[in-house]
Protein backbone atom coordinates (compact mmCIF):
# COMPACT_ATOMS: atom_id res chain seq x y z
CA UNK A 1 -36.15 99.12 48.41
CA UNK A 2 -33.87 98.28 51.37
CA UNK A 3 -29.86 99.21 50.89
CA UNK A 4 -27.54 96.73 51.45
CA UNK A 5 -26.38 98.98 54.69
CA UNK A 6 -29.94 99.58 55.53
CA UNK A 7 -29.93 95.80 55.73
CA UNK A 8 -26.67 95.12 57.54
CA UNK A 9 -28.28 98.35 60.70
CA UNK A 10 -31.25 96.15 60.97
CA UNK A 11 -29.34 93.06 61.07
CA UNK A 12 -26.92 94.72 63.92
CA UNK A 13 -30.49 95.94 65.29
CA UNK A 14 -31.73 92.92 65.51
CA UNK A 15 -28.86 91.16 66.48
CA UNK A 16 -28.38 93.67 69.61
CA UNK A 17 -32.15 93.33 70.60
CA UNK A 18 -32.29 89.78 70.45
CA UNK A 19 -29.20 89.16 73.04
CA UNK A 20 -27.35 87.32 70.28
CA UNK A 21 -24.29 90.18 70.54
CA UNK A 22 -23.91 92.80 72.60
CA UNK A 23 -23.79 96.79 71.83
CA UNK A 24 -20.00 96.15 72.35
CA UNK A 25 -19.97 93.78 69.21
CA UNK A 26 -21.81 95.93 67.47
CA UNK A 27 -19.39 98.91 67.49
CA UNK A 28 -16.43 96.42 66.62
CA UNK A 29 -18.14 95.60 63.24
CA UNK A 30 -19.57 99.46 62.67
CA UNK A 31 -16.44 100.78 63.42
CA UNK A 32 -14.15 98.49 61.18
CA UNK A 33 -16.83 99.23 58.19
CA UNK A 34 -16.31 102.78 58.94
CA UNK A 35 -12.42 102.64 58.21
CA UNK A 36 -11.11 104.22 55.72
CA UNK A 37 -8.91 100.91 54.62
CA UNK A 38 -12.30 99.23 54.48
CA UNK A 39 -14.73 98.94 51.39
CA UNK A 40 -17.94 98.86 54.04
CA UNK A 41 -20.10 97.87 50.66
CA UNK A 42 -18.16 95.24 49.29
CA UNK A 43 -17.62 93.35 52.47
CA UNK A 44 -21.02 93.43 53.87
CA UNK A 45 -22.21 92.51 50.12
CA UNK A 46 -19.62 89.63 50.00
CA UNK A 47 -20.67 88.48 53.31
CA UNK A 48 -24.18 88.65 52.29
CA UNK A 49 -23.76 86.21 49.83
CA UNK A 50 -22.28 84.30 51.31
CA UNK A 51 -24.25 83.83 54.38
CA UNK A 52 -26.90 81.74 54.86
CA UNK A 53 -28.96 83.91 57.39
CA UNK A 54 -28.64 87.17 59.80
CA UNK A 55 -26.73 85.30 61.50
CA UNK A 56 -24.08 83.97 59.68
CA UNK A 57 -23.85 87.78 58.30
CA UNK A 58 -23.22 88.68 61.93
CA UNK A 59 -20.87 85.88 62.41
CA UNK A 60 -18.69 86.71 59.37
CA UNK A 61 -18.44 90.49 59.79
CA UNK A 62 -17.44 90.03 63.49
CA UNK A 63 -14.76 87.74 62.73
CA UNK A 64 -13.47 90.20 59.74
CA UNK A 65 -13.60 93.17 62.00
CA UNK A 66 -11.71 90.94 65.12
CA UNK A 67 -9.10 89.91 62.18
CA UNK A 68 -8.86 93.47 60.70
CA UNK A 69 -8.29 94.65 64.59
CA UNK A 70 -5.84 92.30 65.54
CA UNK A 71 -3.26 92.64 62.23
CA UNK A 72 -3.91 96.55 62.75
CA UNK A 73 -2.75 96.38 66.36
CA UNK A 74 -0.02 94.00 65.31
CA UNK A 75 1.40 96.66 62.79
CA UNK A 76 0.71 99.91 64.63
């Protein structure tokens, strides 16, 4: 049975591979999952649901991580 990260690597995988983002993209949304601040499972669950395809997943975790990146710089 596939985890919900296992889902959200081959997502970025395929994502990457495809040409829809780049590698650069890629990091943004790993990285901001892998912050402490962040609950990595709940958002990419969340997002899951409420996206309509691999797409949209990538779509809405980009714009969370660009959001979660710009109020961070803001406050630092």
């Amino acid at each position: 049975m596939q985890t919900v990260m296992d889902y959200l690597e081959e997502t970025l995988d395929m994502g990457v591979a495809g040409g829809f983002i780049g590698e650069h993209e890629r990091m943004i949304i790993v990285k901001y999952l892998a912050e402490p601040a962040v609950s990595a499972q709940m958002v990419v669950r969340a997002n899951m649901h409420a996206a309509q395809s691999r797409t949209s997943l990538i779509y809405f975790l980009l714009g969370n991580a660009n959001e979660y990146w710009d109020k961070k710089r803001v406050a630092d």
